[in-house]
N, C-alpha and C. Protein backbone atom coordinates (compact mmCIF):
# COMPACT_ATOMS: atom_id res chain seq x y z
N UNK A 1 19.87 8.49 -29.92
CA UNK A 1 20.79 7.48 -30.37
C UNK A 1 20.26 6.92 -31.69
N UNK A 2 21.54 7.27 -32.26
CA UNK A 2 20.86 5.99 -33.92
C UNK A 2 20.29 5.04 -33.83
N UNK A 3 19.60 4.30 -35.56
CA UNK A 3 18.95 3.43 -34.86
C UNK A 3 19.75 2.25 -35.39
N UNK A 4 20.75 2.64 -36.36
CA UNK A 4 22.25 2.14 -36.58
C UNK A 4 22.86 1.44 -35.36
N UNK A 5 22.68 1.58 -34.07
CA UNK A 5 23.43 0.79 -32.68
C UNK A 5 22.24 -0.16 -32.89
N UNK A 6 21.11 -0.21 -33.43
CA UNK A 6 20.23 -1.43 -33.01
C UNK A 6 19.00 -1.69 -32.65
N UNK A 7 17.94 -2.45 -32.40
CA UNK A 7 16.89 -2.08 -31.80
C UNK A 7 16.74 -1.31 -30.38
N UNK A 8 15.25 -1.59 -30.10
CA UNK A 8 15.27 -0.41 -28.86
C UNK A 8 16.02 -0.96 -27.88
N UNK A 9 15.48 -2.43 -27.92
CA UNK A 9 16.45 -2.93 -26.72
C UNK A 9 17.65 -2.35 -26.12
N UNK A 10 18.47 -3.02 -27.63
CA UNK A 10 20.07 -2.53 -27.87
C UNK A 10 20.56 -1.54 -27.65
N UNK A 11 19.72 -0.45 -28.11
CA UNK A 11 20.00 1.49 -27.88
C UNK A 11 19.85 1.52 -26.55
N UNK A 12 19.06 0.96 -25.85
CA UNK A 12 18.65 1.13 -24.40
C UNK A 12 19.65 1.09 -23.16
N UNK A 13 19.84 -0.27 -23.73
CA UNK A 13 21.42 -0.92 -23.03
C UNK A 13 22.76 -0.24 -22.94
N UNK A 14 22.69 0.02 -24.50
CA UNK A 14 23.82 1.23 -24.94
C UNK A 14 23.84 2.06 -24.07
N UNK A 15 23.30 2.94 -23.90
CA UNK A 15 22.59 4.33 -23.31
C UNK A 15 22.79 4.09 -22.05
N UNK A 16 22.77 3.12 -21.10
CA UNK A 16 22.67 3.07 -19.65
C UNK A 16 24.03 2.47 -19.48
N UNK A 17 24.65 2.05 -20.57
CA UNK A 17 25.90 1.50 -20.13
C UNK A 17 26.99 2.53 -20.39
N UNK A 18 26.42 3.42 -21.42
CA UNK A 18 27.54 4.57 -21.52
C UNK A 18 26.77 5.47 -20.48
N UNK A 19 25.97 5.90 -20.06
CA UNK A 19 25.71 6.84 -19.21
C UNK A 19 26.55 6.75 -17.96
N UNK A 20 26.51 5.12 -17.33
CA UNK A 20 27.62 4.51 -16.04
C UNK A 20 28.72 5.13 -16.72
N UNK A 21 29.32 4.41 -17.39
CA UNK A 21 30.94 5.12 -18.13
C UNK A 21 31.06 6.11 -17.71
N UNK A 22 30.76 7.17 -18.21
CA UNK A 22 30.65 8.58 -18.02
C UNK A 22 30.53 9.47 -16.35
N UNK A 23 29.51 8.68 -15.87
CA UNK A 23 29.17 9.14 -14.74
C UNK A 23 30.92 8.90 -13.44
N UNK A 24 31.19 7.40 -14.34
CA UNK A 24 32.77 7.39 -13.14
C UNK A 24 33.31 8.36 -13.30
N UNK A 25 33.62 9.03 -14.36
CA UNK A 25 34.62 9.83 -14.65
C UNK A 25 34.34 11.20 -14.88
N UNK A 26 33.04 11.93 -14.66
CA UNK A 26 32.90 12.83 -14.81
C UNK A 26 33.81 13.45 -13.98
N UNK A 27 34.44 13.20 -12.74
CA UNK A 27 34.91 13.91 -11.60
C UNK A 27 36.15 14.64 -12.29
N UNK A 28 36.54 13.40 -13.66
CA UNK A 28 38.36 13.49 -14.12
C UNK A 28 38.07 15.01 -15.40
N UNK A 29 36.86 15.27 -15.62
CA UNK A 29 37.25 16.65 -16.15
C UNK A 29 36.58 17.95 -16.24
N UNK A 30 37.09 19.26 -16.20
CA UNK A 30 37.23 20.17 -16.33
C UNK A 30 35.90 20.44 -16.16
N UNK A 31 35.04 21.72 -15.02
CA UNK A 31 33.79 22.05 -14.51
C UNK A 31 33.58 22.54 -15.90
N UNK A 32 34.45 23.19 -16.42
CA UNK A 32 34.13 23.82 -18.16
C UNK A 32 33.72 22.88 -18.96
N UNK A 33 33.97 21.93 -19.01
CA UNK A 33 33.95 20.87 -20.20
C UNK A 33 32.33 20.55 -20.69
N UNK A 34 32.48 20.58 -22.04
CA UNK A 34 30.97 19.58 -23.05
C UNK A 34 31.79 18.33 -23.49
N UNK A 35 30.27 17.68 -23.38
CA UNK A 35 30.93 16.47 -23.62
C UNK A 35 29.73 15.99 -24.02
N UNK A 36 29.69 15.23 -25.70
CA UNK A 36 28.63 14.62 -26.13
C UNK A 36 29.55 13.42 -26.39
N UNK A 37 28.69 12.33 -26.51
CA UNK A 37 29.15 10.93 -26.43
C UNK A 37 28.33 10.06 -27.42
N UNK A 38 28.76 9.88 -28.26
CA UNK A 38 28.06 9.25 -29.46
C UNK A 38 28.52 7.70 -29.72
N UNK A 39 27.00 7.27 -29.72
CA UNK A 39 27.53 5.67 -30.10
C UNK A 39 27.36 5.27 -31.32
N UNK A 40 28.30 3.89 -32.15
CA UNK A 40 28.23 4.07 -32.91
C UNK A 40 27.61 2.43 -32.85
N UNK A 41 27.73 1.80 -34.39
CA UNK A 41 26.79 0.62 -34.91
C UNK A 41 27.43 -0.56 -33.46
N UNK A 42 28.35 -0.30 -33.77
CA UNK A 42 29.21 -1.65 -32.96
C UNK A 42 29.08 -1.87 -31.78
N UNK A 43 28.94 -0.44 -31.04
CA UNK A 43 28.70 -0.48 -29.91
C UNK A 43 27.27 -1.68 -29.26
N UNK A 44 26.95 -1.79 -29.69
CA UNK A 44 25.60 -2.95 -29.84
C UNK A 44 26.49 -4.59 -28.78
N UNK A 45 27.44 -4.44 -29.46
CA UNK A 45 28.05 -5.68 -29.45
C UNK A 45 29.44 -5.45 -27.93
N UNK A 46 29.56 -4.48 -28.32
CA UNK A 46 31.01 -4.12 -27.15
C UNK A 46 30.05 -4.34 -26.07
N UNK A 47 31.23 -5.06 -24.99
CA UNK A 47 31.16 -5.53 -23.36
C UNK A 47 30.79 -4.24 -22.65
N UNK A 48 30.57 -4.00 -21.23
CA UNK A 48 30.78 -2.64 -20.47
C UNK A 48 32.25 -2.57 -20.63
N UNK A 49 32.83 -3.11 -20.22
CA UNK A 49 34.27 -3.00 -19.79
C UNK A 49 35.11 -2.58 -21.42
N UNK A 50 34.17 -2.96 -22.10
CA UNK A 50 35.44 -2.75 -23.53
C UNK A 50 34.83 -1.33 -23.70
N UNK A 51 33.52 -0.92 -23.14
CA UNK A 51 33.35 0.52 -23.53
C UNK A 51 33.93 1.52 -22.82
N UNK A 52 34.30 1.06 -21.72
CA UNK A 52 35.11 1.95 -20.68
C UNK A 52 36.39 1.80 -21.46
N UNK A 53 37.28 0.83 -22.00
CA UNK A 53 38.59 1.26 -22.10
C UNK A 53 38.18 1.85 -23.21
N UNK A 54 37.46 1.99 -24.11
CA UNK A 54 37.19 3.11 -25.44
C UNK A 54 36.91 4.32 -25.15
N UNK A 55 36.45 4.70 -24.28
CA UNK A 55 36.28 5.72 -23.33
C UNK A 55 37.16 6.57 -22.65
N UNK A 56 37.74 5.53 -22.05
CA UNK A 56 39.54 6.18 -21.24
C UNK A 56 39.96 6.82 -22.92
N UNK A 57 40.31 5.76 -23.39
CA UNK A 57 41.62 6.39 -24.74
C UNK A 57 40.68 7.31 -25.26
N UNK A 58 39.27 7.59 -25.94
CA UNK A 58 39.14 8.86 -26.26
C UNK A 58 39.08 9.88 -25.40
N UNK A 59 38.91 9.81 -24.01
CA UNK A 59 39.74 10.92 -23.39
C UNK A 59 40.90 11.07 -23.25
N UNK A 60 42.16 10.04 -23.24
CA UNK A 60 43.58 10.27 -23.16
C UNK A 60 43.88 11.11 -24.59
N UNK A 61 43.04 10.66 -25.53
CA UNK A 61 43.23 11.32 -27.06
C UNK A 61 43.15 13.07 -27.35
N UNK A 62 42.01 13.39 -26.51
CA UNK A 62 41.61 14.46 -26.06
C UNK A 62 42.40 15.60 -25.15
N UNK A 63 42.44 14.99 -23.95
CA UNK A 63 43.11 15.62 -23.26
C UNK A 63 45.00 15.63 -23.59
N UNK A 64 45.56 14.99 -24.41
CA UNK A 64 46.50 15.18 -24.69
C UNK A 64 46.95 16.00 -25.84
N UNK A 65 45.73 15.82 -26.66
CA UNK A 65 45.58 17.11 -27.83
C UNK A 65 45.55 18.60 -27.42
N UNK A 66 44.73 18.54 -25.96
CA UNK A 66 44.17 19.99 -25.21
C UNK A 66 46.17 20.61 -24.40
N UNK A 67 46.51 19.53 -24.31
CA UNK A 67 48.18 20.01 -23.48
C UNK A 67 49.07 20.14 -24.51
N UNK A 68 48.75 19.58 -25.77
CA UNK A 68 49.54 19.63 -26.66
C UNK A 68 50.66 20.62 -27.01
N UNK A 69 52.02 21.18 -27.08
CA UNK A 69 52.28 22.62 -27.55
C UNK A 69 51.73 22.64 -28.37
N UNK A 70 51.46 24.11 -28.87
CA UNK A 70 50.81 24.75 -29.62
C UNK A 70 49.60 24.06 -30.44
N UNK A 71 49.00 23.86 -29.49
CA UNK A 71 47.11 23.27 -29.48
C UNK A 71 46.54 24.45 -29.89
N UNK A 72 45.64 24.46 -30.81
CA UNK A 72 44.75 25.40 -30.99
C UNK A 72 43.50 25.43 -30.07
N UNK A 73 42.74 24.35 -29.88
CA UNK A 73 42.09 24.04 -29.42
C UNK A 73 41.88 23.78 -27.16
């Protein structure tokens, strides 16, 4: 993790609070799927709960790109 999200503290927090995030929802995709999760400066400051709904929408963003017609991807 950058050191742009903050001290160690901050990165720390980050890191265990997006790791929870992630861990609810691993179930919601695809045994195929990579998935790197990058935090950025702000994240320092975002709630758990505001990182989860940032979370949902970049997967709704994702997975609606992946159903898309004619998705390349």
């Amino acid at each position: 993790m950058s050191k742009a999200v903050g001290a160690a503290v901050a990165r720390n927090l980050v890191k265990r609070r997006l790791r929870h995030v992630v861990r609810k929802r691993l179930a919601s995709l695809p045994d195929s799927a990579v998935l790197v999760v990058r935090a950025l400066p702000g994240s320092a400051e975002a709630s758990y709960d505001t990182l989860g709904i940032d979370f949902d929408a970049a997967l709704a963003r994702l997975t609606g790109r992946l159903h898309a017609p004619g998705a390349s991807r």
